[in-house]
Protein backbone atom coordinates (compact mmCIF):
# COMPACT_ATOMS: atom_id res chain seq x y z
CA UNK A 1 0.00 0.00 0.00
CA UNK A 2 1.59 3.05 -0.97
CA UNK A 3 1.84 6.21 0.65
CA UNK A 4 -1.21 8.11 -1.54
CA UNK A 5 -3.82 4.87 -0.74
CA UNK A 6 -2.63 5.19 3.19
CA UNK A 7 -3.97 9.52 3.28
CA UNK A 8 -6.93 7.84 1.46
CA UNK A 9 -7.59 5.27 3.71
CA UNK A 10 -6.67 7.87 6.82
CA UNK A 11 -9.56 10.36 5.50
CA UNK A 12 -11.67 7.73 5.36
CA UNK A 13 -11.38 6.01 8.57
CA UNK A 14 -11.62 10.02 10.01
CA UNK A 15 -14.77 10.08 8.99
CA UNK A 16 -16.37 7.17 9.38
CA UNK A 17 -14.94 6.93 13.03
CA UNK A 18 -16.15 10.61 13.47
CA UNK A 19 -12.69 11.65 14.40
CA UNK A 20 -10.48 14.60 14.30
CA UNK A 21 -7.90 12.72 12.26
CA UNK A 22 -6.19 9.52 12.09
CA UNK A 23 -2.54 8.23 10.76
CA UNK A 24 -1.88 5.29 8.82
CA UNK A 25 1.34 3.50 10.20
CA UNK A 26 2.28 0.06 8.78
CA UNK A 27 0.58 -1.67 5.99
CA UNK A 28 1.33 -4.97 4.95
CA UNK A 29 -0.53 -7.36 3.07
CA UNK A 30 -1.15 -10.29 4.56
CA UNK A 31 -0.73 -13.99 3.53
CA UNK A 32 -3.74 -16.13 2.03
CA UNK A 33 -6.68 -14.75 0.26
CA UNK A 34 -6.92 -15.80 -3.18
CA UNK A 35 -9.85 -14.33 -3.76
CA UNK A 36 -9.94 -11.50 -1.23
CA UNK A 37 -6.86 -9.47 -0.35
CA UNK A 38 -6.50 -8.38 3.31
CA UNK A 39 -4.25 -5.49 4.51
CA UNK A 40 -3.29 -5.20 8.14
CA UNK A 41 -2.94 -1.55 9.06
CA UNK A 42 -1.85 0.16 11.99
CA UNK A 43 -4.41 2.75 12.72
CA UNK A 44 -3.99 5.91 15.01
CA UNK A 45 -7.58 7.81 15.66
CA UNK A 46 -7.50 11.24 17.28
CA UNK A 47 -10.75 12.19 18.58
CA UNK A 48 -13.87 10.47 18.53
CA UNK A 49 -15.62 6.85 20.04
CA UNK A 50 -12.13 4.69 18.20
CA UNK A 51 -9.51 7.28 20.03
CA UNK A 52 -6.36 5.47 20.81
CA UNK A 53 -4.17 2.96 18.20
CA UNK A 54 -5.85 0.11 16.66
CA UNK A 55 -4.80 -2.99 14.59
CA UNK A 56 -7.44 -3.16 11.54
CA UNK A 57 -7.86 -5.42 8.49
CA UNK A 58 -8.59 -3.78 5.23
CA UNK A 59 -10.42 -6.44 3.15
CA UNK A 60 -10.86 -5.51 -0.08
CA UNK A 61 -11.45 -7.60 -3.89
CA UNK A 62 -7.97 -9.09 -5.43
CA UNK A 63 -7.67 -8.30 -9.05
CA UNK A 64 -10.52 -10.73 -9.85
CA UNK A 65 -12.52 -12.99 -8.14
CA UNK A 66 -14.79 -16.17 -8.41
CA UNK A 67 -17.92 -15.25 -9.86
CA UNK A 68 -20.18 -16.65 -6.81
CA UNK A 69 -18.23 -14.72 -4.27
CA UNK A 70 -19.94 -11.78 -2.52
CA UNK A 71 -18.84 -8.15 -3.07
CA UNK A 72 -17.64 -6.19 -0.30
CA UNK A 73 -21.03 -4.41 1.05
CA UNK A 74 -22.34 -7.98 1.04
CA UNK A 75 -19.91 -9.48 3.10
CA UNK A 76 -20.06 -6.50 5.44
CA UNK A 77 -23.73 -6.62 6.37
CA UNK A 78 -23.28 -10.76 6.79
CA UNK A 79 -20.56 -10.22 8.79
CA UNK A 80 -23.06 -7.42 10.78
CA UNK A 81 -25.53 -10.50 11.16
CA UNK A 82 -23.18 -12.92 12.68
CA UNK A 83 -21.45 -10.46 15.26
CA UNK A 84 -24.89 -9.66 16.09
CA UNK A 85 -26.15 -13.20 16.44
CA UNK A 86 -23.04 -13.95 18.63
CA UNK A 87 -21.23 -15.69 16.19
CA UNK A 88 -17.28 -15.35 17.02
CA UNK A 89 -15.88 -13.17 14.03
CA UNK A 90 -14.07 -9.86 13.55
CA UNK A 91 -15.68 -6.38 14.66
CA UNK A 92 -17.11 -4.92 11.38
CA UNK A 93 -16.05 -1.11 11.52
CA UNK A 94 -16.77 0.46 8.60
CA UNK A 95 -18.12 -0.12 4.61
CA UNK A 96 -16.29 2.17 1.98
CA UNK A 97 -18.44 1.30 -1.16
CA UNK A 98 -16.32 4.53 -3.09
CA UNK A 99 -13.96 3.04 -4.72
CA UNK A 100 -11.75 6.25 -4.99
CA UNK A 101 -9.82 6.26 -1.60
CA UNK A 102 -8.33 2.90 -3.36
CA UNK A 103 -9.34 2.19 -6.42
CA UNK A 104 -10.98 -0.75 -4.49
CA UNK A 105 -14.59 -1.50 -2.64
CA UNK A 106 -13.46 -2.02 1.36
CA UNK A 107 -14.20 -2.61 4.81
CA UNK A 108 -12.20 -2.18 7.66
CA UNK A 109 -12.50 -4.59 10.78
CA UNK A 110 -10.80 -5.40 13.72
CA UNK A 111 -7.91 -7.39 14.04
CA UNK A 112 -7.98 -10.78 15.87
CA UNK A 113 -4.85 -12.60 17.09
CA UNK A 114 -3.99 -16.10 16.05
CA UNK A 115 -3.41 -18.33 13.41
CA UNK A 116 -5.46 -19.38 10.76
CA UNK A 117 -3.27 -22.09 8.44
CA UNK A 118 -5.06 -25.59 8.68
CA UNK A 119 -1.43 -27.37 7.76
CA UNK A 120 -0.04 -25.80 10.62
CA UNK A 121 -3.44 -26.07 13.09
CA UNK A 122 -3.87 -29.66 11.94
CA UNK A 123 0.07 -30.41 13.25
CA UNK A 124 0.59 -28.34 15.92
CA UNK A 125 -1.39 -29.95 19.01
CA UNK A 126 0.08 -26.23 20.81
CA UNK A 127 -2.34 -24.04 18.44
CA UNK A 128 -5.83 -24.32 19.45
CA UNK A 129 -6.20 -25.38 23.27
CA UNK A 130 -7.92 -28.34 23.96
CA UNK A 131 -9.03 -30.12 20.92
CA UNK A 132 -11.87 -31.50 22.60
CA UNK A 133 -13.09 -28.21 23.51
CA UNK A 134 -12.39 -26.96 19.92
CA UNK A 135 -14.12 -29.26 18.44
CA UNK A 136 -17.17 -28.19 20.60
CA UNK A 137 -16.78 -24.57 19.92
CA UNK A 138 -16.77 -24.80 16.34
CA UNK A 139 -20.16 -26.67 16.40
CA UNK A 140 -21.08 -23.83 18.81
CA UNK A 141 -20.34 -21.37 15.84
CA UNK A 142 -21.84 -22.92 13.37
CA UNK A 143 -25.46 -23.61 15.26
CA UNK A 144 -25.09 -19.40 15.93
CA UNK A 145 -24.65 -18.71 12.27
CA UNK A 146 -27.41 -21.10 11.56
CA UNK A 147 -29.63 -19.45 14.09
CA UNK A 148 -29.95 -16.54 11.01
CA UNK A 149 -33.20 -17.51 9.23
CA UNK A 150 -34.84 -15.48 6.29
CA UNK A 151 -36.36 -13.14 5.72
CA UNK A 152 -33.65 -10.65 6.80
CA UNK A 153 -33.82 -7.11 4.85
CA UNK A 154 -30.17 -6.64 5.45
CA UNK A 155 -29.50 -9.81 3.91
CA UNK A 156 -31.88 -9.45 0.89
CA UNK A 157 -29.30 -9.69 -1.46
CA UNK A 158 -28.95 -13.27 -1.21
CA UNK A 159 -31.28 -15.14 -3.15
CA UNK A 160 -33.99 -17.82 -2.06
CA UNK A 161 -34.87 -20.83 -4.29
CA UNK A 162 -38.23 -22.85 -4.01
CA UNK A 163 -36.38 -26.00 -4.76
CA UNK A 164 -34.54 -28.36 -2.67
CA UNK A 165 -30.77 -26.35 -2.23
CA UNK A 166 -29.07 -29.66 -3.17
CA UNK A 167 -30.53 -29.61 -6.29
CA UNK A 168 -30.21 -26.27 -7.41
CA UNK A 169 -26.19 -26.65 -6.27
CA UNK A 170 -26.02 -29.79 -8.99
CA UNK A 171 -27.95 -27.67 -11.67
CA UNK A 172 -26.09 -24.57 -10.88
CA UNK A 173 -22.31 -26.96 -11.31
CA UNK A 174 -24.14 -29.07 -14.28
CA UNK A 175 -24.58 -25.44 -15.80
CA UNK A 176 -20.98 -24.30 -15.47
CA UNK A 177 -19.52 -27.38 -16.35
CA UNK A 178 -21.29 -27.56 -19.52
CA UNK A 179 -19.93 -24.02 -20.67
CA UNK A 180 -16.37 -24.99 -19.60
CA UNK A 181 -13.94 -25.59 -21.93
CA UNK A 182 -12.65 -28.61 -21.00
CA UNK A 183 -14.82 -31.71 -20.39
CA UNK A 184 -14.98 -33.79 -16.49
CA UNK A 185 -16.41 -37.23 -17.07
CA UNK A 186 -15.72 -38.20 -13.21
CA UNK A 187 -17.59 -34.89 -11.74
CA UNK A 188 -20.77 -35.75 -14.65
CA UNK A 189 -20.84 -39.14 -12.48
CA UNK A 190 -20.58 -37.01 -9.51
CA UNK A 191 -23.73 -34.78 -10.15
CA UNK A 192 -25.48 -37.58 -11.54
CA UNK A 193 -24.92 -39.41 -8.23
CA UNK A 194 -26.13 -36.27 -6.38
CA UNK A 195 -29.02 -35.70 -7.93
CA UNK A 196 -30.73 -39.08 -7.96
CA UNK A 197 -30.11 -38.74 -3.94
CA UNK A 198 -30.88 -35.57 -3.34
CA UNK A 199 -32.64 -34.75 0.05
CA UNK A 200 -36.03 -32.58 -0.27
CA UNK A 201 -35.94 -29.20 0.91
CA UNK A 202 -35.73 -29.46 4.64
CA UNK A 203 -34.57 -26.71 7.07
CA UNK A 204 -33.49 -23.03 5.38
CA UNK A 205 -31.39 -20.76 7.42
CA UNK A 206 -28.26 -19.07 6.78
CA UNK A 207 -24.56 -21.17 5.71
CA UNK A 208 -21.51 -20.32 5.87
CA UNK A 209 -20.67 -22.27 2.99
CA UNK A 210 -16.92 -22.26 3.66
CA UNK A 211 -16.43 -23.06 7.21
CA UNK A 212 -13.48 -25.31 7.61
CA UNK A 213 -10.37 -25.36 9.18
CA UNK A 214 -7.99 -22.87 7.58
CA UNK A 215 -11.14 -20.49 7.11
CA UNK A 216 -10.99 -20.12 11.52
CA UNK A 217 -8.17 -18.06 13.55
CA UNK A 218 -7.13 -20.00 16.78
CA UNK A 219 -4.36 -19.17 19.54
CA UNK A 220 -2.80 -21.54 22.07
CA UNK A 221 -6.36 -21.01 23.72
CA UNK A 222 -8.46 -21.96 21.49
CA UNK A 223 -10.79 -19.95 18.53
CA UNK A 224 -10.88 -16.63 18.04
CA UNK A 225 -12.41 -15.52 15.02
CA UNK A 226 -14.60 -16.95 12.36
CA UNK A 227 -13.27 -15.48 8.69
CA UNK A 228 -14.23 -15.31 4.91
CA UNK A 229 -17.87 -15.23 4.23
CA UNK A 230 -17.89 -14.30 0.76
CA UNK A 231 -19.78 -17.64 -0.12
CA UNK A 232 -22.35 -17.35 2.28
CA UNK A 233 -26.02 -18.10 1.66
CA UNK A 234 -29.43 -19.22 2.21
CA UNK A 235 -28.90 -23.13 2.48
CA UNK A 236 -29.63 -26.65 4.20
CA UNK A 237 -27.84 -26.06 7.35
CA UNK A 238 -26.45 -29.71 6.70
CA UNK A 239 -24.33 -28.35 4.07
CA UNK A 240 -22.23 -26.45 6.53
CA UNK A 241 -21.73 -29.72 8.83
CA UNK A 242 -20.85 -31.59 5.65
CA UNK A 243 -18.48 -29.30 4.69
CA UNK A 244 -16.46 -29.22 7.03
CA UNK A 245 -16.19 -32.64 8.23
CA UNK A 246 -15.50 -34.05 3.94
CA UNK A 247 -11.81 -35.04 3.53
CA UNK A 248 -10.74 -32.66 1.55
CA UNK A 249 -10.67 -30.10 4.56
CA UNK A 250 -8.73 -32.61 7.14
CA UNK A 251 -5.31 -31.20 5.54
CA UNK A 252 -4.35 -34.75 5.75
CA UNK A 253 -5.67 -35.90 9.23
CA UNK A 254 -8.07 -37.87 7.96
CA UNK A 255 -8.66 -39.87 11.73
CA UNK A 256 -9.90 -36.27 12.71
CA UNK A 257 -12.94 -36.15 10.77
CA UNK A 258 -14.24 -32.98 12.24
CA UNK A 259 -12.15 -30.72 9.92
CA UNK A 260 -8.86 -32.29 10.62
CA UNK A 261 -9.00 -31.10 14.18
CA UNK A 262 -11.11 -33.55 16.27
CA UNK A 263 -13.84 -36.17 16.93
CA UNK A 264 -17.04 -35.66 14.71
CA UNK A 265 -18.98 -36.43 17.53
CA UNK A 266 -17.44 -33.44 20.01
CA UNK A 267 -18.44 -31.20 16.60
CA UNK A 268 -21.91 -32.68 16.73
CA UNK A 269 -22.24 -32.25 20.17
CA UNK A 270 -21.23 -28.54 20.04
CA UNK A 271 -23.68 -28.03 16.98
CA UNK A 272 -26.41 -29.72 19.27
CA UNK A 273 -26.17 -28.16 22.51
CA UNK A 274 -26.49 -24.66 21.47
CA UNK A 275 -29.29 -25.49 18.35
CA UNK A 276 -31.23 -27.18 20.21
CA UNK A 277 -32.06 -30.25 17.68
CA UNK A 278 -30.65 -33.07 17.11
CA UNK A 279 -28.07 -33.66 13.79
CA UNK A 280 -29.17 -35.96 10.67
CA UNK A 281 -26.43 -37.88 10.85
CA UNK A 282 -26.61 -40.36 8.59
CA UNK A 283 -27.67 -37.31 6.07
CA UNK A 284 -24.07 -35.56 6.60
CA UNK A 285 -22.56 -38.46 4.11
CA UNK A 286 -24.63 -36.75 0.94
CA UNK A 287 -23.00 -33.64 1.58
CA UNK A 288 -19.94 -34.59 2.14
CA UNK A 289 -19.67 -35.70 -1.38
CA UNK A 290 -21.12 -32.55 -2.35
CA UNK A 291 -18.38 -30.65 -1.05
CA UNK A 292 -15.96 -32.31 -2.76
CA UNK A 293 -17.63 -31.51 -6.16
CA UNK A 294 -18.22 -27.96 -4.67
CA UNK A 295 -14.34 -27.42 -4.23
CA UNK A 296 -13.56 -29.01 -7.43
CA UNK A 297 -15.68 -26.50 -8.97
CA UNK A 298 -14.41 -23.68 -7.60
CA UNK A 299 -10.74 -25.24 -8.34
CA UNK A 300 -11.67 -25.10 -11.74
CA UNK A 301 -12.79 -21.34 -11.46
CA UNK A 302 -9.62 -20.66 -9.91
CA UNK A 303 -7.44 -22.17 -12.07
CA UNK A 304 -9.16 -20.65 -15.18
CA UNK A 305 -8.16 -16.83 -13.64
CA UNK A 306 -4.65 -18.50 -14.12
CA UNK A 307 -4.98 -19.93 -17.25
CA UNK A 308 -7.14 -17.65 -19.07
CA UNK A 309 -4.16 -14.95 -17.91
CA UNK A 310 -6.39 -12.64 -15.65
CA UNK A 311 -4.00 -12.89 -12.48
CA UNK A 312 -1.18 -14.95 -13.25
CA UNK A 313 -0.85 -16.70 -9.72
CA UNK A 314 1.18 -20.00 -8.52
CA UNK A 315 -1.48 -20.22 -5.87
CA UNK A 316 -4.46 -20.42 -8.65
CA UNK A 317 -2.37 -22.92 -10.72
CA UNK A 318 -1.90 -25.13 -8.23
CA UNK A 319 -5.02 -24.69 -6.82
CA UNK A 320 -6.30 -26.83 -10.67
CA UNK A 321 -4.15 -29.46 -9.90
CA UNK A 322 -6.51 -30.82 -6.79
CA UNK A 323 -9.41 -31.10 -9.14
CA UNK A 324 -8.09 -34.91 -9.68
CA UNK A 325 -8.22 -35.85 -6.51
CA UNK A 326 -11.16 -34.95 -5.55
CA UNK A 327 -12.40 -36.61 -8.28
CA UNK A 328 -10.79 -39.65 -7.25
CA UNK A 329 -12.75 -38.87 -3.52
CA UNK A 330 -15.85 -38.46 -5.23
CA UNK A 331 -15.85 -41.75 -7.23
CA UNK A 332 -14.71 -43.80 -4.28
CA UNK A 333 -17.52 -41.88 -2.27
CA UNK A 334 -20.18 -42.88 -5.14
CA UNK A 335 -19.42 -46.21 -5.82
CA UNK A 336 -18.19 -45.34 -9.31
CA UNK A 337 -14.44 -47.27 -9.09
């Protein structure tokens, strides 16, 4: 960030805090993101309800994105919804929907401490605290974010489908597979699979629709923050549990099958206690398989920003070279080796 986007981002945070002023110190861009970028700033507020030094993210778009992603605003207000619901995630602060202070749509949140690498979190039995206990938490998170239940008017951007969500997840990846470029027998199977065993339309509320490990910060005590909701929507809350718990988000510690990190049952236990119902279990297996065509999807995507040369990334490249293995998961999942 250079030193005419830091006075832009100073003005702005002046006046959205209310302030008499406020200096920009360090800005450094931090690791991750490869759809998002995410600039840790140190802020200094004169004046005002923020007076003192703070430690903020700026989250704003990377050069392009995944078309399903949420813009800025949109991730804001859900953001809003969870802190309000008492779901553990960063302080929203402020929405700059201008894109002149940086050429960029932003927000600016609060920092939270920790770590949020699942390679490392998977290894290191020192990150997280008690694994039992973190297990439970996360449930706890999720059943708070699922507590959100249309209709919201500050979520009305995200749409609502009459149809069963698993099926219009399997039209919508039918759809974009059958514009792409370059055909995927295995995922066909895949869909094919997932639509003859769809579940009907059951419980709506809201998903996070990425929560997994490496999408949570933790410390040596345990979770601190909840991150990256530009995917979330109006879903079977079942999605969620499936998601995190498929294989492809263990980071290789496969024994752990709640998200690499503990017991599925502590995770189920979690979700339970603080939703109040008891978990379909033997329904989590469907979408488990549909989250491993959901990432290979959105591989795909990611790999075609590479490709097609509209961010030349290592990170997106290799990013395409996954899609084989999960469809490898998904045809061992399916019956179809």
């Amino acid at each position: 960030m250079n030193d005419i986007m830091k006075q832009a981002l100073a003005a702005f945070i002046a006046r959205a805090a209310g302030a008499d002023g406020c200096e920009i110190g360090d800005a450094r861009l931090l690791s991750g993101g490869a759809i998002q970028e995410n600039w840790l700033v140190a802020a200094t507020i004169a004046g005002g309800a923020h007076a003192g030094t703070h430690e903020l993210v700026v989250r704003t778009d990377s050069p392009s994105g995944v078309a399903i992603s949420h813009n800025r605003a949109q991730e804001f207000a859900l953001l809003k919804a969870a802190h309000a619901a008492g779901v553990t995630v960063p302080e929203p602060l402020w929405l700059c929907e201008d894109r002149e202070p940086i050429g960029r749509q932003f927000f600016v949140m609060r920092r939270v401490g920790g770590t949020a690498a699942g390679h490392r979190l998977v290894k290191d039995a020192a990150l997280g605290g008690d694994r039992v206990h973190l297990a439970e938490r996360l449930g706890e998170e999720l059943a708070r974010i699922h507590s959100i239940r249309p209709p919201r008017a500050d979520l009305a951007f995200l749409p609502t489908h009459g149809e069963a969500p698993a099926l219009h997840s399997v039209k919508r990846f039918r759809a974009y597979l059958d514009g792409h470029h370059t055909p995927h027998p295995a995922l066909e199977w895949g869909l094919r699979w997932l639509e003859r065993h769809a579940p009907p339309r059951g419980d709506y509320v809201l998903c996070h629709r990425d929560f997994r490990t490496g999408n949570y910060m933790v410390d040596e005590h345990g979770l601190t923050g909840v991150l990256d909701w530009e995917f979330a929507g109006w879903s079977d809350p079942l999605e969620d549990i499936g998601w995190f718990c498929a294989r492809c988000w263990r980071f290789g510690a496969n024994e752990r099958e709640a998200g690499g990190v503990g017991a599925r049952e502590d995770f189920y236990r979690g979700y339970e206690r603080v939703s109040g119902k008891p978990l379909k279990r033997a329904e989590v297996f469907y979408w488990e398989v549909m989250a491993h065509m959901h990432w290979a999807i959105i591989a795909i995507q990611q790999a075609e920003r590479h490709v097609s040369g509209e961010e030349r990334s290592l990170l997106l490249a290799l990013t395409g070279h996954i899609v084989p293995e999960l469809e490898y998961e998904i045809l061992s999942m399916t019956g179809g080796l």
